[in-house]
C-alpha atoms as a PDB file:
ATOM      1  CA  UNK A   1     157.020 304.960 311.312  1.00  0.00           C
ATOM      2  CA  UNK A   2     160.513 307.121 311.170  1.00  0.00           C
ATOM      3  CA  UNK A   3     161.027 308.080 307.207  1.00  0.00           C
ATOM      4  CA  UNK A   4     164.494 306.362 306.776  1.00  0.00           C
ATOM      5  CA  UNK A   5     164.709 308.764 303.580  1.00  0.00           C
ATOM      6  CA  UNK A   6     164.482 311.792 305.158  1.00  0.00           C
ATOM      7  CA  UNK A   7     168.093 313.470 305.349  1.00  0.00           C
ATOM      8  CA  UNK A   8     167.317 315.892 308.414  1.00  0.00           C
ATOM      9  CA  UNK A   9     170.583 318.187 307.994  1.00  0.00           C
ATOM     10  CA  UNK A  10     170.748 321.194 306.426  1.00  0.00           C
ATOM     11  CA  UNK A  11     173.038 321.178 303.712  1.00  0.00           C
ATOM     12  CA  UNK A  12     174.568 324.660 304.985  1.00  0.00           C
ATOM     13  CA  UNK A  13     177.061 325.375 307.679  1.00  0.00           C
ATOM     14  CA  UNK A  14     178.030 321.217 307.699  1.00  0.00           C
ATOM     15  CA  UNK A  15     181.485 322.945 307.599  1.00  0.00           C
ATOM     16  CA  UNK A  16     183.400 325.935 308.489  1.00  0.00           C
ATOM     17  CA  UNK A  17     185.664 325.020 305.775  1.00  0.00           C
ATOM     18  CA  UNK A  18     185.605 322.815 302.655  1.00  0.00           C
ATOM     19  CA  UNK A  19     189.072 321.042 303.022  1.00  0.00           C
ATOM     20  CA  UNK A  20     191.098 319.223 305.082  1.00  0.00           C
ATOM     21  CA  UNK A  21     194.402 317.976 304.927  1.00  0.00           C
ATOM     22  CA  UNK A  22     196.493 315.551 307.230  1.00  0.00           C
ATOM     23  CA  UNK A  23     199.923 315.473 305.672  1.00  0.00           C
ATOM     24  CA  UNK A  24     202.419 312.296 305.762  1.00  0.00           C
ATOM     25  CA  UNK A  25     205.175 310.522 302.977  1.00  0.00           C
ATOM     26  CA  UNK A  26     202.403 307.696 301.941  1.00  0.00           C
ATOM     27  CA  UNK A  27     199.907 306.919 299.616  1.00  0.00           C
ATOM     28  CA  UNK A  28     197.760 309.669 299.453  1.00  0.00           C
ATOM     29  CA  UNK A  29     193.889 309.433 300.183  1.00  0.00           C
ATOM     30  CA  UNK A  30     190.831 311.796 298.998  1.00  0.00           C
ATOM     31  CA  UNK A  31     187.410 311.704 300.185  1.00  0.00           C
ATOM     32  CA  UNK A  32     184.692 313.673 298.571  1.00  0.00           C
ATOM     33  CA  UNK A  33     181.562 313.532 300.753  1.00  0.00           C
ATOM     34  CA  UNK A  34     178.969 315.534 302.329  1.00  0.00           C
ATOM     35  CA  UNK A  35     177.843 315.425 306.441  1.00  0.00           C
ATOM     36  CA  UNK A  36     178.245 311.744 306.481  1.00  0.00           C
ATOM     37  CA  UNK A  37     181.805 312.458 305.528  1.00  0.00           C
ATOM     38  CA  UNK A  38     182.841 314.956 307.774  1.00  0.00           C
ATOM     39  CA  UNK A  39     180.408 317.778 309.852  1.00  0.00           C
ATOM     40  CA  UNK A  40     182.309 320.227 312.029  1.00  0.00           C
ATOM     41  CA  UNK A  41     180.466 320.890 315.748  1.00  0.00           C
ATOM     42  CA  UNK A  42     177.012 321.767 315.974  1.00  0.00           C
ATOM     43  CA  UNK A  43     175.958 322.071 319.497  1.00  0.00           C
ATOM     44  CA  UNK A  44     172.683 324.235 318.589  1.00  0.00           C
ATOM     45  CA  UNK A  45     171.184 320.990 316.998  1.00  0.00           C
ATOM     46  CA  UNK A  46     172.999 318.684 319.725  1.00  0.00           C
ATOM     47  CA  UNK A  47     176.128 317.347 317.577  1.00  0.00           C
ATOM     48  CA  UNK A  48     179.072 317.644 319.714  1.00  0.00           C
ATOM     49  CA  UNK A  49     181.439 315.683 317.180  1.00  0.00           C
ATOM     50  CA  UNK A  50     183.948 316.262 314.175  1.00  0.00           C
ATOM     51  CA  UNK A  51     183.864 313.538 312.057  1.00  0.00           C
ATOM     52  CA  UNK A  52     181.362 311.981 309.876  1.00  0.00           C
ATOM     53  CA  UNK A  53     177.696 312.175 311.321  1.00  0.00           C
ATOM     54  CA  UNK A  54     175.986 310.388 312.922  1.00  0.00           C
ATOM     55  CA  UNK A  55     179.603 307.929 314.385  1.00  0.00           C
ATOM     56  CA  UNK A  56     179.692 307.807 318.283  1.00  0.00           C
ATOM     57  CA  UNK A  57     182.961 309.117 317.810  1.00  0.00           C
ATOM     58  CA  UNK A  58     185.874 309.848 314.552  1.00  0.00           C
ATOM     59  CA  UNK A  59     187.628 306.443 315.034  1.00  0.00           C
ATOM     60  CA  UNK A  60     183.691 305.034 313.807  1.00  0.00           C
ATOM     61  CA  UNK A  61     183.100 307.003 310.389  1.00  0.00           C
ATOM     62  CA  UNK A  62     184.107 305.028 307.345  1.00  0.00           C
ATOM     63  CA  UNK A  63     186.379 307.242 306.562  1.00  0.00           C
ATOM     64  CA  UNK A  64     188.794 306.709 310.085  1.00  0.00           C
ATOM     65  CA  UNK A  65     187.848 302.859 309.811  1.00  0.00           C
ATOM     66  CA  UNK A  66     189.028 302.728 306.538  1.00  0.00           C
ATOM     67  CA  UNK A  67     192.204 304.762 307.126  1.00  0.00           C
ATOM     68  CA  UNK A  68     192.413 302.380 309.393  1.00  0.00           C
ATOM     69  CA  UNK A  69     192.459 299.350 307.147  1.00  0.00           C
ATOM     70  CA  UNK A  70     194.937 301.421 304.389  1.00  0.00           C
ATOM     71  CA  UNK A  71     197.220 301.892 307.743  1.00  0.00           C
ATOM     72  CA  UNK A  72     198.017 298.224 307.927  1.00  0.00           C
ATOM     73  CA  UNK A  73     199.336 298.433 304.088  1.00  0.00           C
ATOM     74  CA  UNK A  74     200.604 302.093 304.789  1.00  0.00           C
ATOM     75  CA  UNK A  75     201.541 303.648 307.959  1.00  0.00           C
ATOM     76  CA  UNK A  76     202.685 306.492 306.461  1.00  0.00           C
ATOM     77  CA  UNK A  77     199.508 307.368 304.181  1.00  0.00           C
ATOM     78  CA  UNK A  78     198.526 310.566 303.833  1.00  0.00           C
ATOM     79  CA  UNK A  79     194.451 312.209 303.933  1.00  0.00           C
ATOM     80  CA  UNK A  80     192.420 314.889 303.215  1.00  0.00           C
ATOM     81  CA  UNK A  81     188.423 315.548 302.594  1.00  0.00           C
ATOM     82  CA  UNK A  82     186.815 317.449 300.231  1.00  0.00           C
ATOM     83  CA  UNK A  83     183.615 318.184 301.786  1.00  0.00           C
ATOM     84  CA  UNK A  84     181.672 319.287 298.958  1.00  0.00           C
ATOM     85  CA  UNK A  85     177.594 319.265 300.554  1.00  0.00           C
ATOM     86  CA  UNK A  86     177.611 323.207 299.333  1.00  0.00           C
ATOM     87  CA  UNK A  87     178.256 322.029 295.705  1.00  0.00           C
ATOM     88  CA  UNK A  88     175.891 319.540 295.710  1.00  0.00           C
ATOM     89  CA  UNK A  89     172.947 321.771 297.373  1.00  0.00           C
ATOM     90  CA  UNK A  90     174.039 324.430 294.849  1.00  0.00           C
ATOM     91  CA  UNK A  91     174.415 322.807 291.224  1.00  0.00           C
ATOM     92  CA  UNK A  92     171.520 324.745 289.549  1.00  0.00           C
ATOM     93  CA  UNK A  93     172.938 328.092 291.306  1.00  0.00           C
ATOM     94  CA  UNK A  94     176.586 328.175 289.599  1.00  0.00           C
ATOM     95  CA  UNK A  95     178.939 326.475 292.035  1.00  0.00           C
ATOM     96  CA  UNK A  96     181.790 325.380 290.538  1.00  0.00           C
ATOM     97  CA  UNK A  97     184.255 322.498 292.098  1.00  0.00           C
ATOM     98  CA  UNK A  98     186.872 325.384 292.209  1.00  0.00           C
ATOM     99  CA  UNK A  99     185.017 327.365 294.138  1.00  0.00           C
ATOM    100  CA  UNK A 100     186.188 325.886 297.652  1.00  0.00           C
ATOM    101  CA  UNK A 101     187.844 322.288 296.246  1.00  0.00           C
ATOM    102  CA  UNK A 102     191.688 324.061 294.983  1.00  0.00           C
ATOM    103  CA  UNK A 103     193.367 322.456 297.652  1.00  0.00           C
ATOM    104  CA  UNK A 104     191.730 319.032 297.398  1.00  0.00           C
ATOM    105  CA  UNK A 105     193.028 319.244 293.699  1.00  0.00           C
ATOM    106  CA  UNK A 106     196.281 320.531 294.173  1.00  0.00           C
ATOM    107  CA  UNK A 107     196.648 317.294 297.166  1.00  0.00           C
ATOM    108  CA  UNK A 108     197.608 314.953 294.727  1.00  0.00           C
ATOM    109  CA  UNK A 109     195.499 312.067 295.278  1.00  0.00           C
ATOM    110  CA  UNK A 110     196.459 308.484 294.633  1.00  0.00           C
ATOM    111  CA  UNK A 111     193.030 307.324 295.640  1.00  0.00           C
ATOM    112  CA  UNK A 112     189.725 308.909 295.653  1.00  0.00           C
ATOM    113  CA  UNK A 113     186.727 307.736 296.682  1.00  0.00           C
ATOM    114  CA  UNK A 114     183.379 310.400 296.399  1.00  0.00           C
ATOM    115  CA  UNK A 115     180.296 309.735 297.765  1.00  0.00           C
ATOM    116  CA  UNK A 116     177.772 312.170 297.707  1.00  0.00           C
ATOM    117  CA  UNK A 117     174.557 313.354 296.512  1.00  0.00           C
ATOM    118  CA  UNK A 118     172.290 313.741 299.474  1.00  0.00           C
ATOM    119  CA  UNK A 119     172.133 317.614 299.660  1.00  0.00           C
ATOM    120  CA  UNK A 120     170.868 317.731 295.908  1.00  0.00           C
ATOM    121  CA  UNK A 121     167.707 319.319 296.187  1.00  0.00           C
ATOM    122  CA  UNK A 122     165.189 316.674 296.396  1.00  0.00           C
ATOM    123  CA  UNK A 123     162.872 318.670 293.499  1.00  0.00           C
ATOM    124  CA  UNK A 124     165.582 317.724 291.415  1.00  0.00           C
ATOM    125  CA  UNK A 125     164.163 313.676 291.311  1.00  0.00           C
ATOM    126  CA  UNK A 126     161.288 315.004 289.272  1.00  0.00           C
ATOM    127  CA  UNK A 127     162.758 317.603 286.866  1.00  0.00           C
ATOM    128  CA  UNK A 128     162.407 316.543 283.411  1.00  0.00           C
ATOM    129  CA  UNK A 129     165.147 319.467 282.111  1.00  0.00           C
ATOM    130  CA  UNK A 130     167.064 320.372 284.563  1.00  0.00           C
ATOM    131  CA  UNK A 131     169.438 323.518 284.388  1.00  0.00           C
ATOM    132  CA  UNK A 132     172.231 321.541 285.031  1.00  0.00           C
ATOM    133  CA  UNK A 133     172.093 317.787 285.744  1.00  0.00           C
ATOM    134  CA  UNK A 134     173.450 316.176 288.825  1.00  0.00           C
ATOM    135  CA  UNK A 135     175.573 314.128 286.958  1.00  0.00           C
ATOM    136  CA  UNK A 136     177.160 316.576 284.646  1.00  0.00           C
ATOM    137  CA  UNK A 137     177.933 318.554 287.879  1.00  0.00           C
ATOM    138  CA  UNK A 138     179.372 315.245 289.768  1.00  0.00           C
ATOM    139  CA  UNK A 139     181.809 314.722 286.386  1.00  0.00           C
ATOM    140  CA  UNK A 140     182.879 318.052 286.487  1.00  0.00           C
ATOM    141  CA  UNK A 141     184.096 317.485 290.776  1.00  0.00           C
ATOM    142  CA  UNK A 142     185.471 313.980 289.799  1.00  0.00           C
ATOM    143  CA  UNK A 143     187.944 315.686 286.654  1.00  0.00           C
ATOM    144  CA  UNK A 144     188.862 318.549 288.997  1.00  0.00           C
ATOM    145  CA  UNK A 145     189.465 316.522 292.084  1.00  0.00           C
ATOM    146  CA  UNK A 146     191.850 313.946 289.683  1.00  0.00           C
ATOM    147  CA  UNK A 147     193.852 316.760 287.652  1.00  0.00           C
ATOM    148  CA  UNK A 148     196.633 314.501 286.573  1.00  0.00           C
ATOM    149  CA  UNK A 149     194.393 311.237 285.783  1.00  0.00           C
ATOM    150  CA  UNK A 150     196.748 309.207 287.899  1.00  0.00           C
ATOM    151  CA  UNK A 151     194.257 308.009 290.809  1.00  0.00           C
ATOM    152  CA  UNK A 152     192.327 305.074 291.330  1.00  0.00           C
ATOM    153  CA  UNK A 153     188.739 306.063 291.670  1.00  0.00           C
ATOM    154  CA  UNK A 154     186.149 304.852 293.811  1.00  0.00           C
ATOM    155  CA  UNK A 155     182.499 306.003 293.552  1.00  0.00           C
ATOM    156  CA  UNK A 156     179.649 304.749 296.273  1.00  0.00           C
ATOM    157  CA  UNK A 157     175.944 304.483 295.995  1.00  0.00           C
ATOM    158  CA  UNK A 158     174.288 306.933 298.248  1.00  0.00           C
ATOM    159  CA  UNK A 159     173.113 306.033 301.744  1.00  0.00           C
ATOM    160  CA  UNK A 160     169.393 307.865 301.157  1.00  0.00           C
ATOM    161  CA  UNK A 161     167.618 305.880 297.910  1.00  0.00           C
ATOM    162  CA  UNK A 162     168.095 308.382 294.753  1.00  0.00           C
ATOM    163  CA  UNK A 163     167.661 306.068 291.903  1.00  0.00           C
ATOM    164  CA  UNK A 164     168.246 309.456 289.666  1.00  0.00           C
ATOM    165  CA  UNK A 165     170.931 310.365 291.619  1.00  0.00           C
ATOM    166  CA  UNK A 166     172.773 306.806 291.438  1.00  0.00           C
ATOM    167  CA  UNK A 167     172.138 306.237 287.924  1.00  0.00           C
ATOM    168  CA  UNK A 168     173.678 309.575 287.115  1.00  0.00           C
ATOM    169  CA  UNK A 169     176.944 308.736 289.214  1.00  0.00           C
ATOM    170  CA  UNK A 170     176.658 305.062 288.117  1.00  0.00           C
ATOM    171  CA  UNK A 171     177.066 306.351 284.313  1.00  0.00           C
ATOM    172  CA  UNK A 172     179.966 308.758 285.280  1.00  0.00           C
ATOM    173  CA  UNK A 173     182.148 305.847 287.094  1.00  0.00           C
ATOM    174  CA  UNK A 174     181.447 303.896 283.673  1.00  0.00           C
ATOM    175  CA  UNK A 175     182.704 306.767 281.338  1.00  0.00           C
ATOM    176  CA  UNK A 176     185.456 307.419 283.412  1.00  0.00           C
ATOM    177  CA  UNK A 177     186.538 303.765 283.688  1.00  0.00           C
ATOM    178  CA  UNK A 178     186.427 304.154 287.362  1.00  0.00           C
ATOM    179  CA  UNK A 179     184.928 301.153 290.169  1.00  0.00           C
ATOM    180  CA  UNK A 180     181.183 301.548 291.788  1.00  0.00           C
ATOM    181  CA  UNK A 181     180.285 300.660 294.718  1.00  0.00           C
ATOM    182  CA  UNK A 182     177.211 299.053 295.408  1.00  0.00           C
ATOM    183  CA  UNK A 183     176.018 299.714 299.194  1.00  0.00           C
ATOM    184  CA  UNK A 184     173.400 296.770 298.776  1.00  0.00           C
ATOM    185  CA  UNK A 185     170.280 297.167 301.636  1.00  0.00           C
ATOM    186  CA  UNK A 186     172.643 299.654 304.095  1.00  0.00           C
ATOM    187  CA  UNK A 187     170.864 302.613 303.074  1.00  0.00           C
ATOM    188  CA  UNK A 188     167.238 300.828 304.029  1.00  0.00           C
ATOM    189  CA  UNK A 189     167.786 298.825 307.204  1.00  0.00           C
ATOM    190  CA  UNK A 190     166.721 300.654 310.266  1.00  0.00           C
ATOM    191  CA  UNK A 191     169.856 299.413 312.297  1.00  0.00           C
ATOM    192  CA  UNK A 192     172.211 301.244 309.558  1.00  0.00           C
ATOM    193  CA  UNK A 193     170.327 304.559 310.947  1.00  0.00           C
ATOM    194  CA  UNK A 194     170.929 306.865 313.694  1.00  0.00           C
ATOM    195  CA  UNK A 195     171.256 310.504 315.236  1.00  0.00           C
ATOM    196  CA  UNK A 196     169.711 312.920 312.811  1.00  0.00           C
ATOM    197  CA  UNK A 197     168.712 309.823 310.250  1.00  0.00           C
ATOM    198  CA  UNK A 198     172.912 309.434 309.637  1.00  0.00           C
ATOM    199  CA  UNK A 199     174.424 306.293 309.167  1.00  0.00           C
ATOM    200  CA  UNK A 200     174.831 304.909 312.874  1.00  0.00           C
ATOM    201  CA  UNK A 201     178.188 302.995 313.813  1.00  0.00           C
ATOM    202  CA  UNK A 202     177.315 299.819 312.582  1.00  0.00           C
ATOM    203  CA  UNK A 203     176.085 301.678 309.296  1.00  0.00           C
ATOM    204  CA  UNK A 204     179.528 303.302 308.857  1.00  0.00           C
ATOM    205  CA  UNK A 205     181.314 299.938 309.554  1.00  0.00           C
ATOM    206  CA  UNK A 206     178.800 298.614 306.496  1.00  0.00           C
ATOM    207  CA  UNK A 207     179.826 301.285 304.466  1.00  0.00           C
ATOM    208  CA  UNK A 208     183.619 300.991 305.290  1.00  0.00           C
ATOM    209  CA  UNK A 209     183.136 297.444 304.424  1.00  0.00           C
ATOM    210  CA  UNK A 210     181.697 298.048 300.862  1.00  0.00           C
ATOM    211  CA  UNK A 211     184.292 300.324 300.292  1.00  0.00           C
ATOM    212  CA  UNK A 212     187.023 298.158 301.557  1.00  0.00           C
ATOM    213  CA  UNK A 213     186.073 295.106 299.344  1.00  0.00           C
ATOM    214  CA  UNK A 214     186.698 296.457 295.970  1.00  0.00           C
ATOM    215  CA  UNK A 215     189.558 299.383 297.703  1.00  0.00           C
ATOM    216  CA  UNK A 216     191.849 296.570 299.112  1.00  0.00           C
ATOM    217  CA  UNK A 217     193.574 295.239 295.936  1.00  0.00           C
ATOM    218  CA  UNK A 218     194.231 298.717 294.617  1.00  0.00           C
ATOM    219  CA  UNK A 219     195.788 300.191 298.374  1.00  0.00           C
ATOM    220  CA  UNK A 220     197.955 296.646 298.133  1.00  0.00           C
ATOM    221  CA  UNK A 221     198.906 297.287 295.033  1.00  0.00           C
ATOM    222  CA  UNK A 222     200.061 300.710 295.731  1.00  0.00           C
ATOM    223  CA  UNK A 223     201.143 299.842 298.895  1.00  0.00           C
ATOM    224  CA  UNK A 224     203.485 297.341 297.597  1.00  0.00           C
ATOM    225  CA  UNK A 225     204.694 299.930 294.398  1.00  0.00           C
ATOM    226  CA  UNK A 226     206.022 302.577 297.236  1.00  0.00           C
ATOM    227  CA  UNK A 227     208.130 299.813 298.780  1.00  0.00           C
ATOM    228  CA  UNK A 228     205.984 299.462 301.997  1.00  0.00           C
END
């Protein structure tokens, strides 16, 4: 029986660099994420795309369906990606957000939505002291990537199960007064898995869709403040 748990990419080389921006007069969108966020072409391990893995194609990762949705509020909005799997492999070994994340700072976000967690070193679920904890490394990212304290944060249960993991982000969206997002049975249904054990399309669409649901208000709302 396939391992549905088992995250099958390396966390190095996901990228050949750790920001992208796609510039425009609208709201302005940040996502923080790791492989299923964005992975640059691969074609020694068979992964011809440039988008989030494991989508048939860009215009089926959460984040283009999504940009999708904010579109119809915001024609104009503005995106970038912070892809951030190196921090997240690297916590115990000194990586610091503004090691490769300056640009996603200095972007300006008006929302930001992280999710990520999956590169963490899996040793890390039974560490009683850890060096540095996941979650004091995950606050420090969120406070870099939100200089200013002016966006609306968004922060989403991992696809793989890492209770540790999740209660560690869980607690940081609380401090921060931020909004969770609860992905509910997508990260355990076999359907919601494909190529290389990454969301399939139908898993991104479920993962766009938890998302959306508590994003909507927020992109009206700011939507409707810019005049659009």
């Amino acid at each position: 029986m396939k391992d549905l748990q088992k995250n099958d990419v390396p966390a190095s080389g996901q990228v050949k660099k750790s920001v992208f921006i796609h510039e425009n007069s609208g709201l302005r969108i940040l996502f923080a994420g790791n492989s299923i966020t964005k992975h640059s072409p691969r074609p020694a391990m068979g992964w011809e795309n440039d988008c989030g893995m494991a989508a048939s194609d860009a215009e089926h990762d959460y984040v283009h369906i999504l940009l999708s949705r904010i579109r119809k509020y915001d024609p104009n909005a503005a995106w970038a990606i912070a892809q951030v799997g190196g921090y997240e492999a690297n916590l115990w070994n000194g990586a610091k957000p503004s090691d490769c994340h300056a640009e996603a700072a200095a972007f300006g976000a008006d929302i930001l939505l992280m999710f990520f967690g999956a590169n963490t070193p899996k040793e890390y679920e039974t560490t009683a002291h850890p060096p540095r904890t996941f979650g004091d490394a995950y606050a420090e990212m969120r406070r870099f990537l939100d200089p200013s304290g002016k966006a609306v944060v968004f922060h989403g249960q991992g696809f793989y199960v890492r209770p540790r993991l999740d209660e560690e982000k869980r607690a940081v969206a609380e401090r921060f007064g931020d909004t969770w997002i609860s992905l509910g049975d997508i990260g355990t249904r076999e359907d919601t898995h494909g190529r290389f054990n990454h969301p399939s399309d139908l898993g991104m669409r479920l993962i766009a869709d938890a998302f959306w649901k508590e994003m909507e208000p927020a992109v009206a709302a700011l939507a409707k403040k810019r005049g659009h």
